[in-house]
N, C-alpha and C. Protein backbone atom coordinates (compact mmCIF):
# COMPACT_ATOMS: atom_id res chain seq x y z
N UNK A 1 0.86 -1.19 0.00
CA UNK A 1 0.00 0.00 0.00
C UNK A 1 0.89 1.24 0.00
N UNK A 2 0.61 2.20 -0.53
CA UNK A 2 1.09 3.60 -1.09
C UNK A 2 0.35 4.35 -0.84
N UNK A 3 1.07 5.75 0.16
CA UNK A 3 0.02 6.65 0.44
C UNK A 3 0.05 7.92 -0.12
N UNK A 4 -0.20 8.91 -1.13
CA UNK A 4 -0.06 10.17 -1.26
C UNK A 4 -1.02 11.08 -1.10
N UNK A 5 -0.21 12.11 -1.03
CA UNK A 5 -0.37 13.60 -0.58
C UNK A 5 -1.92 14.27 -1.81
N UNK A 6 -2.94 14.41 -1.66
CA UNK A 6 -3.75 15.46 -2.27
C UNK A 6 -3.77 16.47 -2.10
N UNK A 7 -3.90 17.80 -2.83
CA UNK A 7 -3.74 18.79 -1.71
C UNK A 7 -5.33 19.44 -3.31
N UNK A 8 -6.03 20.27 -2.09
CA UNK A 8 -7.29 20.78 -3.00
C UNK A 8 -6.79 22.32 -2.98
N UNK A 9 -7.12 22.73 -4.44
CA UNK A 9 -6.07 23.69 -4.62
C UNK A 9 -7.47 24.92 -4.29
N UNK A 10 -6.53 25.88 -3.43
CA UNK A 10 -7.17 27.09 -3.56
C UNK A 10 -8.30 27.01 -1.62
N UNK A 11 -8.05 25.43 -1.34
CA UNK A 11 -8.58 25.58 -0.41
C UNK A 11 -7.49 25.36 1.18
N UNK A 12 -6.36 25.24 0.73
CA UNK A 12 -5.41 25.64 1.88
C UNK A 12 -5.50 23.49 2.21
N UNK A 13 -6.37 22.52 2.07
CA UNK A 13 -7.06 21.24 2.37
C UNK A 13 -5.75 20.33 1.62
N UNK A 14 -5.73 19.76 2.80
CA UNK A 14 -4.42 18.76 1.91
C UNK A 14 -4.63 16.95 3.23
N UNK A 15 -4.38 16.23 2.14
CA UNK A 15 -4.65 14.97 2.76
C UNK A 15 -4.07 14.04 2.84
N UNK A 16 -3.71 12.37 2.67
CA UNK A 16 -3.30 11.59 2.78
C UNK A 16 -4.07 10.22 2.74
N UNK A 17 -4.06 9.70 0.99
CA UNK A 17 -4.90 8.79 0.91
C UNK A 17 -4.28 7.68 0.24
N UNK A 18 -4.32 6.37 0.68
CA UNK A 18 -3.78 5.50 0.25
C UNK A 18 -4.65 4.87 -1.64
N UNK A 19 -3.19 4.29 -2.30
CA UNK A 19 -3.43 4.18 -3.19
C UNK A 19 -4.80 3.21 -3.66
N UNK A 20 -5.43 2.35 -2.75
CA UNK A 20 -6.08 1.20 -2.23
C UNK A 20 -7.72 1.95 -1.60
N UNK A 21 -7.73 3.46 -1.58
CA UNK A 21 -8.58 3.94 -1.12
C UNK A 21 -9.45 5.34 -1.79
N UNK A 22 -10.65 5.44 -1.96
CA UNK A 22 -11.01 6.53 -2.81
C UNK A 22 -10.84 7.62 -2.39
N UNK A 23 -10.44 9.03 -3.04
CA UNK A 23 -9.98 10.06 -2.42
C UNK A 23 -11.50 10.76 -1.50
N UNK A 24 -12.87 10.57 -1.94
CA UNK A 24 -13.98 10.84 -1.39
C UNK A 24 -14.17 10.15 -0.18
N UNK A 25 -13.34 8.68 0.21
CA UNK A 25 -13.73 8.75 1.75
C UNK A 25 -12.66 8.79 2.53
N UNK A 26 -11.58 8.96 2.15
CA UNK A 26 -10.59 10.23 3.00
C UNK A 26 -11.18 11.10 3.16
N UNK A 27 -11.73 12.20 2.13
CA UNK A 27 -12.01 13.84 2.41
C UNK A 27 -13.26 13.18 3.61
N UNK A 28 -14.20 12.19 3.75
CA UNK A 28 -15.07 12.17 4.62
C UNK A 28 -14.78 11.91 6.01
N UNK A 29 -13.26 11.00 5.69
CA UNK A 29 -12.76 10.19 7.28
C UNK A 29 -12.38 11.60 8.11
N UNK A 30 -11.83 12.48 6.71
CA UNK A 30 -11.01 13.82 7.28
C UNK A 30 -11.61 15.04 7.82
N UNK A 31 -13.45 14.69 7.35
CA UNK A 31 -14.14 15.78 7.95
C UNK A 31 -13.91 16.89 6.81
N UNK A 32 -13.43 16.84 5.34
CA UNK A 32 -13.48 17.91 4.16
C UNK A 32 -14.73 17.53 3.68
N UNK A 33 -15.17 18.58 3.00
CA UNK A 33 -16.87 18.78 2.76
C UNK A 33 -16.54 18.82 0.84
N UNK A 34 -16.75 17.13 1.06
CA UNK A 34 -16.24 17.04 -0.23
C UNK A 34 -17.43 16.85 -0.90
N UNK A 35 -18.29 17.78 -2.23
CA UNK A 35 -19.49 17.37 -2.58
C UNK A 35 -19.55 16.50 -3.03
N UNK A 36 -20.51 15.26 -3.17
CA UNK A 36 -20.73 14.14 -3.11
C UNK A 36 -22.45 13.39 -3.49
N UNK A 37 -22.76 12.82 -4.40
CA UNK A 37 -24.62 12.05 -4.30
C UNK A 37 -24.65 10.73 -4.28
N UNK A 38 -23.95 10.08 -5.58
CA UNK A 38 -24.80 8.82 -5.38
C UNK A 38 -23.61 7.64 -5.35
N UNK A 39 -22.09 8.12 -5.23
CA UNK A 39 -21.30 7.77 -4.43
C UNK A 39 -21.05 5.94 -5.18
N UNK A 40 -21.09 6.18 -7.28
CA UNK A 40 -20.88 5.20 -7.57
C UNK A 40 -20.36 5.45 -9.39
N UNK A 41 -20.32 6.84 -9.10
CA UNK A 41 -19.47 7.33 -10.51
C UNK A 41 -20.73 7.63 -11.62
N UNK A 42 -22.09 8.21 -10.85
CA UNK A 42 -22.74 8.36 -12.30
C UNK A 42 -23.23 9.91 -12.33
N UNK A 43 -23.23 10.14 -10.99
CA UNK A 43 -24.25 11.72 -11.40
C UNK A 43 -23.03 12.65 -11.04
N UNK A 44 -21.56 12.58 -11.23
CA UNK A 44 -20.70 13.23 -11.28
C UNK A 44 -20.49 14.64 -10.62
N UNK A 45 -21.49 14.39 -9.19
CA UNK A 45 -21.24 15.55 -8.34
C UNK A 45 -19.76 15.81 -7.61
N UNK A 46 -19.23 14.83 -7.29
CA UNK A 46 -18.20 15.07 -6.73
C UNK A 46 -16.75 15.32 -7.83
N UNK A 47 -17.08 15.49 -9.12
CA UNK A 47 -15.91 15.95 -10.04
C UNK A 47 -15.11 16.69 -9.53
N UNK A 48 -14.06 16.72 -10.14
CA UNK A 48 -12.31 17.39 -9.68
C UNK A 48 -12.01 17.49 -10.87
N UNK A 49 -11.25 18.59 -10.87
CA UNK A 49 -10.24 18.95 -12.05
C UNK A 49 -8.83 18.40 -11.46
N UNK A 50 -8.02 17.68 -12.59
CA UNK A 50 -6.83 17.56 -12.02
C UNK A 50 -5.58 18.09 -12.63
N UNK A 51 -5.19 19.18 -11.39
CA UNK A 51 -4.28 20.06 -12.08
C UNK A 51 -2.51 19.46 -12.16
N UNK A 52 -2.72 18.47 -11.18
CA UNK A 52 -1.40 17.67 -11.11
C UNK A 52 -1.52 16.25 -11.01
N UNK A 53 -0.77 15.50 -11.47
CA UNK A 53 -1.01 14.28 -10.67
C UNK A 53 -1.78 13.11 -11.84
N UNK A 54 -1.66 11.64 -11.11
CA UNK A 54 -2.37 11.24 -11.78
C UNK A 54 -3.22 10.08 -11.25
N UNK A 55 -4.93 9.39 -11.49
CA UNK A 55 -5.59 8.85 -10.57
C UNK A 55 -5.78 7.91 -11.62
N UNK A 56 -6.40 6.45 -10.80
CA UNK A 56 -7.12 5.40 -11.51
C UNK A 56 -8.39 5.64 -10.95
N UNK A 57 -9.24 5.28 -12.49
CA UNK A 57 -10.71 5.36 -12.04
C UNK A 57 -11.20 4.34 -12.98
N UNK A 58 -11.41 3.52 -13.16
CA UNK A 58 -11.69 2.32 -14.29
C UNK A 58 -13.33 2.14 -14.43
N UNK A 59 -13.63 2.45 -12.70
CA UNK A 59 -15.70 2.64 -13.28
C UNK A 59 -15.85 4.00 -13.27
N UNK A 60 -15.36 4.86 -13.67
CA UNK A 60 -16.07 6.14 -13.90
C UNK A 60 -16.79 6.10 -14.99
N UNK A 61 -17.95 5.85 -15.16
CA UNK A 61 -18.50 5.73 -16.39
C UNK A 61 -19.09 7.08 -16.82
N UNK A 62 -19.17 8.43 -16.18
CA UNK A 62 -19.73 9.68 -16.74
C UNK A 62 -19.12 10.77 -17.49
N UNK A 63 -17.66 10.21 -17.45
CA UNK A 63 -16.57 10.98 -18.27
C UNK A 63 -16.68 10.42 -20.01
N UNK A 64 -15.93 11.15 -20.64
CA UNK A 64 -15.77 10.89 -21.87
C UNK A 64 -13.96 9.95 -21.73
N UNK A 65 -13.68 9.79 -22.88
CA UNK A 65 -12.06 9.09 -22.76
C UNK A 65 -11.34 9.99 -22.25
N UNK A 66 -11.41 10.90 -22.89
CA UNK A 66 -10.65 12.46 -22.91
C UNK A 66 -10.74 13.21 -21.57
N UNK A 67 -11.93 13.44 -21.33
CA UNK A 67 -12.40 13.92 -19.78
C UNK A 67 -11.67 13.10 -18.47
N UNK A 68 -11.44 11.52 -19.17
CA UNK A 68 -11.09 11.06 -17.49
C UNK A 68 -9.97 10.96 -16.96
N UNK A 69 -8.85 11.69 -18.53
CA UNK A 69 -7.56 11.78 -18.30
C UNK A 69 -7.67 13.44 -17.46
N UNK A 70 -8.65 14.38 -17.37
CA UNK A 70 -8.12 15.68 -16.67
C UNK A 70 -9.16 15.69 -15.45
N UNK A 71 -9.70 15.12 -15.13
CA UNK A 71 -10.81 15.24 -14.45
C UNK A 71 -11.07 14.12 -13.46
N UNK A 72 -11.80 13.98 -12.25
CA UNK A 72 -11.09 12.74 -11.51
C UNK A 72 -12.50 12.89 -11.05
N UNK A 73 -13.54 11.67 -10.14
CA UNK A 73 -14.53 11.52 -9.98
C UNK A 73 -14.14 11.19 -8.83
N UNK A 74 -14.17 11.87 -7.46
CA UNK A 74 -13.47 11.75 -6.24
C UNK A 74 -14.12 10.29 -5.85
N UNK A 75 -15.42 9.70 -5.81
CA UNK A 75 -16.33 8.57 -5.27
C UNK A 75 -15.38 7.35 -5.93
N UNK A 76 -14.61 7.50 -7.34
CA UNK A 76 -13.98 6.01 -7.84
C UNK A 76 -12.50 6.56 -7.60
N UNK A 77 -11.97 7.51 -7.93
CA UNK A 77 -10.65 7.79 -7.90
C UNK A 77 -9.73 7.65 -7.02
N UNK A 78 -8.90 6.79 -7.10
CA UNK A 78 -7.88 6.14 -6.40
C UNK A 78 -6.57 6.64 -6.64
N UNK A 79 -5.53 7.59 -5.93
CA UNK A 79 -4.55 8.56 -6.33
C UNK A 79 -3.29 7.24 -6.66
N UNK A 80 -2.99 7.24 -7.75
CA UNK A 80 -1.75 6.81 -8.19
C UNK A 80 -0.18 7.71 -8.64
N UNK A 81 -0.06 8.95 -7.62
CA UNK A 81 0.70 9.45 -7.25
C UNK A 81 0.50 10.87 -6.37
N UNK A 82 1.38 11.90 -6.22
CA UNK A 82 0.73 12.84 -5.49
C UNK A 82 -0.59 13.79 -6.32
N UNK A 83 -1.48 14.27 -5.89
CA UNK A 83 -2.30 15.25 -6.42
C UNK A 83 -2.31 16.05 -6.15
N UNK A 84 -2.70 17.45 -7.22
CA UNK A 84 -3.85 18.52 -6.96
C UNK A 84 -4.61 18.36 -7.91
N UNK A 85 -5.69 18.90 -6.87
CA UNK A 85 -7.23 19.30 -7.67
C UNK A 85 -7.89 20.09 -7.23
N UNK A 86 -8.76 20.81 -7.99
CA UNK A 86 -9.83 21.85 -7.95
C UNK A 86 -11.68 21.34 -7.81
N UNK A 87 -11.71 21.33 -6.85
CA UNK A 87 -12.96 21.03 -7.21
C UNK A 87 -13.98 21.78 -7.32
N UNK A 88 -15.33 21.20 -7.65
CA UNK A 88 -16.01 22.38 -8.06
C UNK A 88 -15.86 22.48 -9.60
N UNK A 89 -15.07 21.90 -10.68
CA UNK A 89 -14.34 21.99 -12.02
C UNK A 89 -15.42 21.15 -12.39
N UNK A 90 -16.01 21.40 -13.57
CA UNK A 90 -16.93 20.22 -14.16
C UNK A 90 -16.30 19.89 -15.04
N UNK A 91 -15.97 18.95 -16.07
CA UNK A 91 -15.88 18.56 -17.54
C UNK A 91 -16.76 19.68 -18.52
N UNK A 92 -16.32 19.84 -19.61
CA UNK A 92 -17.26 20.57 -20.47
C UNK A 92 -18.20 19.84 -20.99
N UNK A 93 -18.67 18.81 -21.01
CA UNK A 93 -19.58 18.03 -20.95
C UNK A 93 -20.55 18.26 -20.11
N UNK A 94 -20.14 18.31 -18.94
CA UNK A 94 -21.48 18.58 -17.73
C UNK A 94 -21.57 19.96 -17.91
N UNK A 95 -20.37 20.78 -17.86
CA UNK A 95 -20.60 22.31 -18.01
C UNK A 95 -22.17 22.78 -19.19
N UNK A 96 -21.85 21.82 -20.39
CA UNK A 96 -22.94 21.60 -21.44
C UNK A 96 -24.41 21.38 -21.12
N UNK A 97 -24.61 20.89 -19.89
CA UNK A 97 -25.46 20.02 -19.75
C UNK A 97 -26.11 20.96 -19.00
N UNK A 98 -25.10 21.46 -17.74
CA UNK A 98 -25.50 22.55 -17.26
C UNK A 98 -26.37 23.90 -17.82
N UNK A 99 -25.63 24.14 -18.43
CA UNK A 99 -25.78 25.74 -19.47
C UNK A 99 -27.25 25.21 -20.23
N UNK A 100 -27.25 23.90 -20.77
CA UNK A 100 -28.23 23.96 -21.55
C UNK A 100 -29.58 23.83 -20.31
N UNK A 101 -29.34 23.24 -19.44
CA UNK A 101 -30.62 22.93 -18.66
C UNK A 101 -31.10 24.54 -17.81
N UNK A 102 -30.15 25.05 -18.01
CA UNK A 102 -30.66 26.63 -17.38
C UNK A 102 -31.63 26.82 -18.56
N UNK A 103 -30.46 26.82 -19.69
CA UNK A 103 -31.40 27.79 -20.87
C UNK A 103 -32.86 27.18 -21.16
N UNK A 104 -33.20 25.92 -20.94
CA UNK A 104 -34.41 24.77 -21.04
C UNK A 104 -35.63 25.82 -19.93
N UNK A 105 -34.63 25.92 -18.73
CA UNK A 105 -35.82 26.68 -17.12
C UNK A 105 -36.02 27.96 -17.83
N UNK A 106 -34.91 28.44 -18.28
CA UNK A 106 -35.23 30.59 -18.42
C UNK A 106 -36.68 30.06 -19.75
N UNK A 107 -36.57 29.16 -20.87
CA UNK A 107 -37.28 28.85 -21.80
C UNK A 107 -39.18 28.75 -21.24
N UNK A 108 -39.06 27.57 -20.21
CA UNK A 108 -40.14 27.40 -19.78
C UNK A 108 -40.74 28.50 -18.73
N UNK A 109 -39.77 29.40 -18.28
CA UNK A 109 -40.66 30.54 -17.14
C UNK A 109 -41.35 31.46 -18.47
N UNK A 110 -40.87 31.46 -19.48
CA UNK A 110 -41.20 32.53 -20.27
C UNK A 110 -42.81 32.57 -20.58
């Protein structure tokens, strides 16, 4: 077992999670208010941008190929060396999904 360093950028939050363990229940063992829903890689609340570093996530199934090399799904992601990340970072995919489902609500108040 292998343990490294996460550190969440911008929030001062830095951790210690073994390679064998998801970075979402460290941030929970650790008491970080890591957002989080259905805690199995599909409704991609707990996304991370990853600005360093690199994670295994083999069931993330809500990323694209491309997305799951920058982007880390804290509930499957297992740190396979040191990290940072941003969270709060969506994929432009969800960002998409986002933007469009506003524009869908502003559509229907009209």
């Amino acid at each position: 077992m292998t343990e490294y360093t996460v550190e969440f950028v911008g929030t001062g939050e830095t951790i210690t999670v073994s390679d064998k363990q998801t970075i979402l229940k460290a941030c929970l063992e650790e008491g970080i208010a890591q957002e989080y829903s259905c805690r199995v890689g599909m409704c991609l609340a707990c996304s991370a941008e990853i600005i360093e570093g690199e994670v295994a996530q083999p069931a993330a199934r809500g990323f694209t190929e491309a997305e799951r090399e920058n982007y880390a799904l804290t509930c499957m992601a297992r740190p396979q060396s040191d990290l940072k990340l941003e969270r709060g970072v969506y994929p432009p995919s969800i960002e998409d999904d986002i933007a469009s489902g506003a524009a869908d609500t502003a559509a229907a108040d009209d």
